[in-house]
Structures are given as structure tokens and as C-alpha cells.
PDB file of N, CA and C in Angstrom:
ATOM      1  N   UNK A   1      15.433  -9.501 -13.069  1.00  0.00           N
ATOM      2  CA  UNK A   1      15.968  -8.642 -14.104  1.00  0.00           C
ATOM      3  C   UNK A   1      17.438  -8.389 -13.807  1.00  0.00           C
ATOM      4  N   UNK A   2      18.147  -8.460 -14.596  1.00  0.00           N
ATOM      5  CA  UNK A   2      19.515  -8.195 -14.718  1.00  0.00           C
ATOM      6  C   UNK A   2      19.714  -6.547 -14.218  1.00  0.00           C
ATOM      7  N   UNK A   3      20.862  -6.131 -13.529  1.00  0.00           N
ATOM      8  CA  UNK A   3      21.516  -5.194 -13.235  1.00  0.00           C
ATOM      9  C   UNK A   3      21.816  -4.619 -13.935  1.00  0.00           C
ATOM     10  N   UNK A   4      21.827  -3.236 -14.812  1.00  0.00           N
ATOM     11  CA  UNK A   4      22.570  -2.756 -15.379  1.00  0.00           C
ATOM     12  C   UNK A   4      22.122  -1.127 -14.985  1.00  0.00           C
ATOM     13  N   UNK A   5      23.473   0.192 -15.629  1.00  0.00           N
ATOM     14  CA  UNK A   5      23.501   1.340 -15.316  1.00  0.00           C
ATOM     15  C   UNK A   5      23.380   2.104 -16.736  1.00  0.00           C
ATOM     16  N   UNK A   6      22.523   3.250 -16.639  1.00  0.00           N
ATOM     17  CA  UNK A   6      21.646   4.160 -17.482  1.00  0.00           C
ATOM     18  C   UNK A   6      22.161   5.355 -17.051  1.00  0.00           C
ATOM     19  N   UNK A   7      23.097   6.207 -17.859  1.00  0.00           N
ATOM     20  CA  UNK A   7      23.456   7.664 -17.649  1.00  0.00           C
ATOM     21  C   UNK A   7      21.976   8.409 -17.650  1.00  0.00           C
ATOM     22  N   UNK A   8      22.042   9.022 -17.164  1.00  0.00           N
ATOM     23  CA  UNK A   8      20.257   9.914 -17.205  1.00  0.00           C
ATOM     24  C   UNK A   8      20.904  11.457 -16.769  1.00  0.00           C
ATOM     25  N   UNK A   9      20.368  12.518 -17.607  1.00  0.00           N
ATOM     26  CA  UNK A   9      20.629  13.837 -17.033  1.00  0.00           C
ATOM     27  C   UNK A   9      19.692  14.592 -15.981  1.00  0.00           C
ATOM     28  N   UNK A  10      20.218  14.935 -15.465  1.00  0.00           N
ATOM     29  CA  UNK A  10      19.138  15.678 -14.340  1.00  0.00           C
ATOM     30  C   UNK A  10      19.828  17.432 -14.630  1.00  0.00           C
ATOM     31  N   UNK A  11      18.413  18.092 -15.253  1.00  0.00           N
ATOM     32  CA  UNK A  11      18.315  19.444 -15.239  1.00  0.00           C
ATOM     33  C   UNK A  11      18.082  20.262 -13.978  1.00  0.00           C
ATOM     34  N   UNK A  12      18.676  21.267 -14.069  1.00  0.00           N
ATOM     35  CA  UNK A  12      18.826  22.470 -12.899  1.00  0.00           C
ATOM     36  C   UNK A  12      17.812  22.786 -12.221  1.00  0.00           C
ATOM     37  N   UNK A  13      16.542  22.587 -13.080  1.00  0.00           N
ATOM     38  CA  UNK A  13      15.775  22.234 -11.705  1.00  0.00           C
ATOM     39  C   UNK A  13      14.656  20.952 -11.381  1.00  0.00           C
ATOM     40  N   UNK A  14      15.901  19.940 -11.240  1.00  0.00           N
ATOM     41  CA  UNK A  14      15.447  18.335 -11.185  1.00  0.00           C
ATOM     42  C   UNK A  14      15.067  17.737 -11.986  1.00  0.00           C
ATOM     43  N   UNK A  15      14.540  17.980 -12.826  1.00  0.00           N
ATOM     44  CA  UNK A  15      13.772  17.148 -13.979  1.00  0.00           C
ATOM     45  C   UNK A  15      14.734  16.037 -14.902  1.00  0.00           C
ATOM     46  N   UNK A  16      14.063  15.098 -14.730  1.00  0.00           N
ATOM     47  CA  UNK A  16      15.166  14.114 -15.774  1.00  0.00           C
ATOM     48  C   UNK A  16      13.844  13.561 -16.276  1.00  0.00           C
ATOM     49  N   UNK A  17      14.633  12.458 -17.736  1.00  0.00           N
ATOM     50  CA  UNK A  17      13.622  11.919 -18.457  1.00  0.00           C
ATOM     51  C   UNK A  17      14.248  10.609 -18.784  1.00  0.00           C
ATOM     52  N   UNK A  18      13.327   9.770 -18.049  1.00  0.00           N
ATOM     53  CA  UNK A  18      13.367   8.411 -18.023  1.00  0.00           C
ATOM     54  C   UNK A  18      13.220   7.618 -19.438  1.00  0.00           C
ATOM     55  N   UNK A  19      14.558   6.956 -19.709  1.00  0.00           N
ATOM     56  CA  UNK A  19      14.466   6.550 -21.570  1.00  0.00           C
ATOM     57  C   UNK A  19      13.655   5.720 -21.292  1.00  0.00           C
ATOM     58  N   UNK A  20      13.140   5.688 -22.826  1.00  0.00           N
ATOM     59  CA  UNK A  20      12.048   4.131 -23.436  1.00  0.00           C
ATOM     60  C   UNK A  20      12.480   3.286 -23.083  1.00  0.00           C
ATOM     61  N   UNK A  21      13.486   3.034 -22.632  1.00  0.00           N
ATOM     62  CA  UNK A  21      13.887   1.389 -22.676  1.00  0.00           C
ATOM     63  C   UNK A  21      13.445   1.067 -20.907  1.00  0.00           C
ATOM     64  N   UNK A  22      14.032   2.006 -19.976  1.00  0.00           N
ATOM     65  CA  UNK A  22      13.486   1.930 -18.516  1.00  0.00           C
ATOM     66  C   UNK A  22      12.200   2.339 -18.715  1.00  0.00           C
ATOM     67  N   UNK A  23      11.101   2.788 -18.741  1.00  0.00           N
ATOM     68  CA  UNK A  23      10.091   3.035 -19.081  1.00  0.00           C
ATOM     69  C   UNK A  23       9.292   1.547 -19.036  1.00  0.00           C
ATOM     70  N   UNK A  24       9.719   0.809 -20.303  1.00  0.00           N
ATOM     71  CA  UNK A  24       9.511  -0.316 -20.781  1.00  0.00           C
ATOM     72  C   UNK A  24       9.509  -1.605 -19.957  1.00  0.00           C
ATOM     73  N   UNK A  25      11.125  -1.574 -19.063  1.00  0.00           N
ATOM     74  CA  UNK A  25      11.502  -2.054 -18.657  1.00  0.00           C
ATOM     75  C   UNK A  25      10.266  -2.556 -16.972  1.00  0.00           C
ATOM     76  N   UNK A  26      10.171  -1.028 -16.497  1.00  0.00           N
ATOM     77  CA  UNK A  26       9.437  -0.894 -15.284  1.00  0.00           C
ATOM     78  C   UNK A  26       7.827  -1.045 -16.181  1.00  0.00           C
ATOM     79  N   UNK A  27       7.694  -1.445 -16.908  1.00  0.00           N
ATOM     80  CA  UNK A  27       6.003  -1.647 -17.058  1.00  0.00           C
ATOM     81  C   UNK A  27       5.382   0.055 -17.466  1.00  0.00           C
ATOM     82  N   UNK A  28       5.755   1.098 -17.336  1.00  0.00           N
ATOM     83  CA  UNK A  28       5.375   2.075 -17.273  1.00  0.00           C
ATOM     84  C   UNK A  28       4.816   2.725 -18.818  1.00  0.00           C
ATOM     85  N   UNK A  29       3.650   3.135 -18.854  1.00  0.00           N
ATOM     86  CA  UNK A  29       2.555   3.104 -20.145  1.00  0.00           C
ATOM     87  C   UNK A  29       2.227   4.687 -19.857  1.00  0.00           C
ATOM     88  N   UNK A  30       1.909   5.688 -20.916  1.00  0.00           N
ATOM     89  CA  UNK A  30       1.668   6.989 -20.637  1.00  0.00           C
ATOM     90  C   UNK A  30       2.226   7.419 -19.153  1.00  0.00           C
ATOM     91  N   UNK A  31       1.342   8.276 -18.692  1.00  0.00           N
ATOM     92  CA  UNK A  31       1.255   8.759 -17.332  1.00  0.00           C
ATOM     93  C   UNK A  31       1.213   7.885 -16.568  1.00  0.00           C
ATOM     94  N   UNK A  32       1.878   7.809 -15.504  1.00  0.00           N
ATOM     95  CA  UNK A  32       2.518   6.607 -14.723  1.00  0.00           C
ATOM     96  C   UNK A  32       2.923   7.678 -13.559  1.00  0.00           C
ATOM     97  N   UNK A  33       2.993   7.065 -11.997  1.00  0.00           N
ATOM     98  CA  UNK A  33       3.350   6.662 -10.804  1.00  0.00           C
ATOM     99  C   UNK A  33       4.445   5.972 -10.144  1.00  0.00           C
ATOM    100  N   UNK A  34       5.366   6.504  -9.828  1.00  0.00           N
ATOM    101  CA  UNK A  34       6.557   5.525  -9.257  1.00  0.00           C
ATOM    102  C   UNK A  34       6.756   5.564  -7.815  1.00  0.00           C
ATOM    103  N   UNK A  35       7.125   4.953  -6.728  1.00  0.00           N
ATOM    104  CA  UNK A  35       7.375   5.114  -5.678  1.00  0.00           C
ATOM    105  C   UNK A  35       8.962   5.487  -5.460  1.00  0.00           C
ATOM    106  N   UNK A  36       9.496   6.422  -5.219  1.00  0.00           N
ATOM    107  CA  UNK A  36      10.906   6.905  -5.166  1.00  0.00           C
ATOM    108  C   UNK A  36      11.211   6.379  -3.814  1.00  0.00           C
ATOM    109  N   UNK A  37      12.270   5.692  -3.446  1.00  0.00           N
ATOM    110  CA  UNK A  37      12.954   5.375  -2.069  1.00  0.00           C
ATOM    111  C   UNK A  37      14.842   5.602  -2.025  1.00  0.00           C
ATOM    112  N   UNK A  38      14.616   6.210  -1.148  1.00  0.00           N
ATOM    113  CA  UNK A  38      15.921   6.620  -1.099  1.00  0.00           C
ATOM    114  C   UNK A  38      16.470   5.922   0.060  1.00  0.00           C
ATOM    115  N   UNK A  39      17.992   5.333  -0.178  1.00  0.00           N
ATOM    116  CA  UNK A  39      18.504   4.705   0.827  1.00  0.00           C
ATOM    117  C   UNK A  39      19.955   5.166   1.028  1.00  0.00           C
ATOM    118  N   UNK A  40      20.560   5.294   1.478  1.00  0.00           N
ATOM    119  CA  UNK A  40      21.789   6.045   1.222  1.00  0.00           C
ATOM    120  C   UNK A  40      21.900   7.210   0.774  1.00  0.00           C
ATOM    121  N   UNK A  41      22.615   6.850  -0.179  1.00  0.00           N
ATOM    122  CA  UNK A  41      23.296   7.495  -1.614  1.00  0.00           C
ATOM    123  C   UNK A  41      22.461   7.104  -2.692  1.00  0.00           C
ATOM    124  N   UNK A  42      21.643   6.100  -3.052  1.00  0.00           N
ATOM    125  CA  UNK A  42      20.806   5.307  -3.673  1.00  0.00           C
ATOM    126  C   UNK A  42      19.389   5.871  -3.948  1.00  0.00           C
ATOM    127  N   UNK A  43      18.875   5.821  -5.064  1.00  0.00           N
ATOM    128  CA  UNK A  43      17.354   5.808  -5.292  1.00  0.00           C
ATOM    129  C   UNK A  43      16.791   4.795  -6.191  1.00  0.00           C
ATOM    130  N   UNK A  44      15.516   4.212  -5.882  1.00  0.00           N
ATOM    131  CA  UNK A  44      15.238   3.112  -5.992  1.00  0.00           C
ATOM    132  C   UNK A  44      13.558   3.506  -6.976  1.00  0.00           C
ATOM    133  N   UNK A  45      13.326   3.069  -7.920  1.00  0.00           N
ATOM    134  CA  UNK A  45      11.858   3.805  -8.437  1.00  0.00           C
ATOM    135  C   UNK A  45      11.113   2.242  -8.715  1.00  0.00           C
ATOM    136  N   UNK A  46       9.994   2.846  -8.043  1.00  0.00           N
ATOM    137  CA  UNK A  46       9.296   1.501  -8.432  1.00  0.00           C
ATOM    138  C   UNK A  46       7.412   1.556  -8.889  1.00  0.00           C
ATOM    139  N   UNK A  47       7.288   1.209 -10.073  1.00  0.00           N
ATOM    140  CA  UNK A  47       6.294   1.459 -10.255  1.00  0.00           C
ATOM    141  C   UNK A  47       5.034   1.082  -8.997  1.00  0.00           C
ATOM    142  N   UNK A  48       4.204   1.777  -8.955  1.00  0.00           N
ATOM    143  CA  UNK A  48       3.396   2.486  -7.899  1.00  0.00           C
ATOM    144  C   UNK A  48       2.353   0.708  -7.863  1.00  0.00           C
ATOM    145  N   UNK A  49       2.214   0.318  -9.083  1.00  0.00           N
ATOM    146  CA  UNK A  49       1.454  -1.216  -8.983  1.00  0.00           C
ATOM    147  C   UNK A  49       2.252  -2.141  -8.401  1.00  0.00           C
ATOM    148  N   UNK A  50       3.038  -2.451  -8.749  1.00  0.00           N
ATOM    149  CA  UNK A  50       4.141  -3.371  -7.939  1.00  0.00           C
ATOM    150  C   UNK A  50       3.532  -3.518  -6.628  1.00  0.00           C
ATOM    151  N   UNK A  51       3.994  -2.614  -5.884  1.00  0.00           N
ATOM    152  CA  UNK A  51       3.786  -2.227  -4.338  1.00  0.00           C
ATOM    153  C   UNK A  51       2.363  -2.861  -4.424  1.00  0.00           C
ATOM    154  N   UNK A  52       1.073  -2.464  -4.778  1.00  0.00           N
ATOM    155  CA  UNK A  52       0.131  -3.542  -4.618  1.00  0.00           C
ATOM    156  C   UNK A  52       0.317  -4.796  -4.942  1.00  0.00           C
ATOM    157  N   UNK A  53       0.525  -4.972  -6.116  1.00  0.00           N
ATOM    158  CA  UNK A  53       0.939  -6.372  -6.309  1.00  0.00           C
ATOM    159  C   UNK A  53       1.423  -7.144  -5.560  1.00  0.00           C
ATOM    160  N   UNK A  54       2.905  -6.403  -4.543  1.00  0.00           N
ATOM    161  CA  UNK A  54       3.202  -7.212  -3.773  1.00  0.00           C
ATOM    162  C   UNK A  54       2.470  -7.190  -2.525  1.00  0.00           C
ATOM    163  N   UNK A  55       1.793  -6.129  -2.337  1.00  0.00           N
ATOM    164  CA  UNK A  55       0.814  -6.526  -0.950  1.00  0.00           C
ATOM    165  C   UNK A  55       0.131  -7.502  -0.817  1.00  0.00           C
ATOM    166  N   UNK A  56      -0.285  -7.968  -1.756  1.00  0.00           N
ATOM    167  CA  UNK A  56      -1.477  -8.739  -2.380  1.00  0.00           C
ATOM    168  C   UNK A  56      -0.832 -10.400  -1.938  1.00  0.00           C
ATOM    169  N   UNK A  57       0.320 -10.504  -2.794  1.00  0.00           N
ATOM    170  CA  UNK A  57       0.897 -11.673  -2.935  1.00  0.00           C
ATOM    171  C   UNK A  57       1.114 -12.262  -1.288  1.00  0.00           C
ATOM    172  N   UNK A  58       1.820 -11.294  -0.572  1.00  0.00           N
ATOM    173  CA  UNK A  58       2.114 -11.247   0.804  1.00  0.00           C
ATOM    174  C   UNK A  58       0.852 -11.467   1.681  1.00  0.00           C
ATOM    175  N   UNK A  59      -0.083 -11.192   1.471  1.00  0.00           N
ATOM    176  CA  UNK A  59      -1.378 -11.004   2.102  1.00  0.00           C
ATOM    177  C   UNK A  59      -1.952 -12.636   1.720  1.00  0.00           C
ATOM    178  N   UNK A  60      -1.688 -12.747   0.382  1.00  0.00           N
ATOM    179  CA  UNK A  60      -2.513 -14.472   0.044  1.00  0.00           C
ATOM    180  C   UNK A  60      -1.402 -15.741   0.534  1.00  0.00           C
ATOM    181  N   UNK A  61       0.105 -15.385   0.631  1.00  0.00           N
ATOM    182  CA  UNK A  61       1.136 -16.165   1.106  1.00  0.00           C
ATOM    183  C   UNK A  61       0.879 -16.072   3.171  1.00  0.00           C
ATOM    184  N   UNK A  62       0.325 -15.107   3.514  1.00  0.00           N
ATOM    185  CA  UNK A  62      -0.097 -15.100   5.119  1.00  0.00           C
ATOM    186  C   UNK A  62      -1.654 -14.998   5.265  1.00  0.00           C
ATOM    187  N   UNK A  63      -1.969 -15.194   4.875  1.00  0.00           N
ATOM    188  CA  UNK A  63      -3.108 -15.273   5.594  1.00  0.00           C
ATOM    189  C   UNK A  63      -3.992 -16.694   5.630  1.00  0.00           C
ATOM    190  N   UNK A  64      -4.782 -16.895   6.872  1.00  0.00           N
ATOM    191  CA  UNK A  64      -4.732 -17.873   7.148  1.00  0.00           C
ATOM    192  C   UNK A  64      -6.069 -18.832   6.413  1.00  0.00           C
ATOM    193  N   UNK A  65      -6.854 -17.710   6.244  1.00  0.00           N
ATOM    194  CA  UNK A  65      -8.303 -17.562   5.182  1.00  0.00           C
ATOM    195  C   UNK A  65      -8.607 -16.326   4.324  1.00  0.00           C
ATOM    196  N   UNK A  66      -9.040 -16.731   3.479  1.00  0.00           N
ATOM    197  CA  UNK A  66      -9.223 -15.622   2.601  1.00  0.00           C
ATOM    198  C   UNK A  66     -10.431 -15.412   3.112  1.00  0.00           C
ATOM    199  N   UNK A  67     -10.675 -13.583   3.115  1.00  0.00           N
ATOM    200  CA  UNK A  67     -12.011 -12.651   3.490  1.00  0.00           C
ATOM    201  C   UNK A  67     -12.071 -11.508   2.508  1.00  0.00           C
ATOM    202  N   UNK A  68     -13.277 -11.500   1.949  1.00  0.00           N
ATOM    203  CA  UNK A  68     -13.090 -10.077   1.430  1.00  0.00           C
ATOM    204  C   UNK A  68     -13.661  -8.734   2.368  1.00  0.00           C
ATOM    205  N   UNK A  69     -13.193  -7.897   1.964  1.00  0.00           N
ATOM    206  CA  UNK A  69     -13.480  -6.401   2.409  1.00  0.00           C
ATOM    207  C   UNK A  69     -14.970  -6.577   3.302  1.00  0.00           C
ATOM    208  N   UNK A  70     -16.010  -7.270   2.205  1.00  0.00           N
ATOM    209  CA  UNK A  70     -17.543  -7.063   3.384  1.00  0.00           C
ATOM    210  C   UNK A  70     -17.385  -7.830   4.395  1.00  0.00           C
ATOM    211  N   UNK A  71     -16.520  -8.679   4.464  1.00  0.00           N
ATOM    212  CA  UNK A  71     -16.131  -9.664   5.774  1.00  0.00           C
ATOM    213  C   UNK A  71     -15.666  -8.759   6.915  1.00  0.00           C
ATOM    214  N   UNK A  72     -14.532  -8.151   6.159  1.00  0.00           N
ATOM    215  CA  UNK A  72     -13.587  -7.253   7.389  1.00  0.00           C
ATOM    216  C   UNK A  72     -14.977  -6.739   7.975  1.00  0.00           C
ATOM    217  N   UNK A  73     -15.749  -5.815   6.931  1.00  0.00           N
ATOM    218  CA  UNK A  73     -16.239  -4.354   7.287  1.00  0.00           C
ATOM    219  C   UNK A  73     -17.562  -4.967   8.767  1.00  0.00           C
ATOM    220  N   UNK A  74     -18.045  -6.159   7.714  1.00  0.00           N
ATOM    221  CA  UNK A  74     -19.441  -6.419   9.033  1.00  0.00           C
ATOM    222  C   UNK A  74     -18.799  -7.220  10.374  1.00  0.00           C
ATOM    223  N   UNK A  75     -17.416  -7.652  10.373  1.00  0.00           N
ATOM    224  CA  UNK A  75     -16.766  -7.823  11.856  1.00  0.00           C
ATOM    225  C   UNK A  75     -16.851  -7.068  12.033  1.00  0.00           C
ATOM    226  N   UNK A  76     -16.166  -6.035  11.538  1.00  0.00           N
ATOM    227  CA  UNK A  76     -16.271  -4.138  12.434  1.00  0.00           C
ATOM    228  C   UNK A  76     -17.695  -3.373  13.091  1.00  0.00           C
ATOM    229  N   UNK A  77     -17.863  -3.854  12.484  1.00  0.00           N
ATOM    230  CA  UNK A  77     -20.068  -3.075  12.797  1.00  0.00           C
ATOM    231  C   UNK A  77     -20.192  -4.243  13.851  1.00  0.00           C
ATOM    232  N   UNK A  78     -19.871  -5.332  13.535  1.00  0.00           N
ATOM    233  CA  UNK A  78     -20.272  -6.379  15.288  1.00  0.00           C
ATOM    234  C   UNK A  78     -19.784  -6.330  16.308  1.00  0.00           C
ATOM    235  N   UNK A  79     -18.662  -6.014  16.309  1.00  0.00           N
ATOM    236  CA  UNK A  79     -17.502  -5.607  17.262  1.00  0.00           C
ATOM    237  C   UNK A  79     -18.571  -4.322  17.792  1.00  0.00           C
ATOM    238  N   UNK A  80     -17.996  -3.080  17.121  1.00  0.00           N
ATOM    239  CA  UNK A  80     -18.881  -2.165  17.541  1.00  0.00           C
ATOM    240  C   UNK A  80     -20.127  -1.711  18.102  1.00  0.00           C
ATOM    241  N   UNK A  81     -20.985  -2.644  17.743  1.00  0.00           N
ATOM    242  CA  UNK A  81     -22.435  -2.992  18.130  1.00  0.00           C
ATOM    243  C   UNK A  81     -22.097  -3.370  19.712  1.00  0.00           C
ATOM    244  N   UNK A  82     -21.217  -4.541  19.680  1.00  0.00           N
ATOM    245  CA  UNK A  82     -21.009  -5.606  21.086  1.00  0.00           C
ATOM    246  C   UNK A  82     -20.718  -4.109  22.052  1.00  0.00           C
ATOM    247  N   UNK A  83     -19.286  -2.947  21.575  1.00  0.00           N
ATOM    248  CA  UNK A  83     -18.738  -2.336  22.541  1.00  0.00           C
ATOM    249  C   UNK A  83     -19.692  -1.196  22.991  1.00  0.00           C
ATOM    250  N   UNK A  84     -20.905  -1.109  22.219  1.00  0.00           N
ATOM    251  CA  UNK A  84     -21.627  -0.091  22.491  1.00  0.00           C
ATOM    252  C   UNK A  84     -22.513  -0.685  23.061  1.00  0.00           C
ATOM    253  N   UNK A  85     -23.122  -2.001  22.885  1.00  0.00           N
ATOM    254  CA  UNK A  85     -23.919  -2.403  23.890  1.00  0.00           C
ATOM    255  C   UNK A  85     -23.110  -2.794  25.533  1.00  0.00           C
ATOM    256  N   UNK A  86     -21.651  -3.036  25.249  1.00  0.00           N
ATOM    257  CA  UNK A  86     -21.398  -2.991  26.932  1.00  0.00           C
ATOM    258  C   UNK A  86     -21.308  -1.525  27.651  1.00  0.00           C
ATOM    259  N   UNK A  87     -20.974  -0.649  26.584  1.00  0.00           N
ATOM    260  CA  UNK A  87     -20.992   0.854  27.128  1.00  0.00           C
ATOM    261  C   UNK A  87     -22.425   1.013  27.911  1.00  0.00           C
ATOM    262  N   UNK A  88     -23.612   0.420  27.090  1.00  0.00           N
ATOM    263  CA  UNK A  88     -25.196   1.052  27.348  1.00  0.00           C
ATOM    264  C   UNK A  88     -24.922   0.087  28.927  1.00  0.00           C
ATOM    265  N   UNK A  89     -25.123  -1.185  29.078  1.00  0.00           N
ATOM    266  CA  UNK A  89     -25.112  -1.703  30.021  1.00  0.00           C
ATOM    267  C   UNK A  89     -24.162  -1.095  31.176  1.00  0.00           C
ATOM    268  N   UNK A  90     -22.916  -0.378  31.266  1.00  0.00           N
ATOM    269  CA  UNK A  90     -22.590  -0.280  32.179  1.00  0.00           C
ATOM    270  C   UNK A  90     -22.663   1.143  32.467  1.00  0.00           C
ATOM    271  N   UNK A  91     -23.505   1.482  31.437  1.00  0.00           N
ATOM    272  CA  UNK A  91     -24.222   3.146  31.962  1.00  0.00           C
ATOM    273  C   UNK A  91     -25.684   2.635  32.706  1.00  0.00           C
ATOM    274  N   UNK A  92     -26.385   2.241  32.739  1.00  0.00           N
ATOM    275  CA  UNK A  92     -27.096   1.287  33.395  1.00  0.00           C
ATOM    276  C   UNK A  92     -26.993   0.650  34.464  1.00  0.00           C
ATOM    277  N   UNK A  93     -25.771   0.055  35.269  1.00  0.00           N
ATOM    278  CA  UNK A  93     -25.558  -0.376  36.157  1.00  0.00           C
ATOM    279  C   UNK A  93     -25.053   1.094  37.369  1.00  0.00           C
ATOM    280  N   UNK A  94     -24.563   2.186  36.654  1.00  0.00           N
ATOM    281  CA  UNK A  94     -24.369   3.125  37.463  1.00  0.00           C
ATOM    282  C   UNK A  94     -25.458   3.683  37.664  1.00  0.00           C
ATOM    283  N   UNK A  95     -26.491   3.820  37.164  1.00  0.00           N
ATOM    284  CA  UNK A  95     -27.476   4.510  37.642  1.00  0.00           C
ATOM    285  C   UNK A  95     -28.683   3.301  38.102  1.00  0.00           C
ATOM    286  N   UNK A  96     -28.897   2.246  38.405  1.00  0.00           N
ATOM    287  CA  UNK A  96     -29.399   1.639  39.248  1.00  0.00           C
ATOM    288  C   UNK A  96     -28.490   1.806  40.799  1.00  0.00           C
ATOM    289  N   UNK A  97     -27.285   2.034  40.779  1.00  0.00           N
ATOM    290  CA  UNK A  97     -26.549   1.962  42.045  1.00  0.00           C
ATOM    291  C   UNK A  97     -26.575   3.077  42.656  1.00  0.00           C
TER     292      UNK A  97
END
């Protein structure tokens, strides 16, 4: 998207109102979410989907296989299972000794 600058008023106590055309511009439909980042002197608004969007993109550009969520979740429960069965075992070895 091309660069360009939008006078916008900001009332006395903060409130400004984002024209139709930025609105439009950022995807933004009724009630909407932006992520505000401030860098400087600078503020940066970015609709709140984006940021997933780009997680997403970043996540399918690195990764090395695709897994969904029940993948992650039942590594986690095996893992866990494994660290609790070495916990039981080496509560076990102290009290045989």
C-alpha cells in the first residue's frame, strides 16, 4: 500500500475518529481491534487479524511439518506421562536403598 498522511483530530480527552477511507483501507468492519505500537515519535495501528495472519504465514514458511493443536497437545501428555513415570521410579529407588 502506498504511503500517504491523514490529518485526524485528537480530542482533549484522546479520542479521535478514524475516517472511512482508513477504516476501509485497514480492512476494519463495525467494531474492530487494532494493535497500537509505538516507536519513537510514531504510532503504528494494525488491525488485530493481520498479526494472526501473519503468525500463521510465518509458522507455515518455518516449520518443518505441519501438526495440528491435538498433535502438540498428546506430545505434551507423553512427555508428561514419561516425566512422571521417571519421578515414580526414582522415588522407588530411594526407598529400596
Amino acid at each position: 500500500m502506498a504511503s500517504r498522511s491523514i490529518d485526524v483530530k485528537v480530542a482533549g480527552n484522546g479520542r479521535m475518529i478514524l475516517p472511512a477511507s482508513v477504516r476501509k483501507a485497514m480492512g476494519l468492519h463495525g467494531d474492530a481491534k487494532v494493535i497500537l505500537t509505538i516507536e519513537d515519535d510514531q504510532v503504528r495501528l494494525t488491525p488485530i487479524g493481520h498479526g494472526v495472519s501473519r503468525a500463521k504465514a510465518l509458522y507455515r514458511e518455518h516449520a518443518k511439518h505441519l501438526r495440528t493443536t491435538d498433535d502438540f497437545l498428546s506430545d505434551r501428555k507423553a512427555e508428561a506421562a514419561a516425566d512422571l513415570g521417571d519421578a515414580a521410579a526414582g522415588e522407588q529407588e530411594r526407598h529400596v536403598q
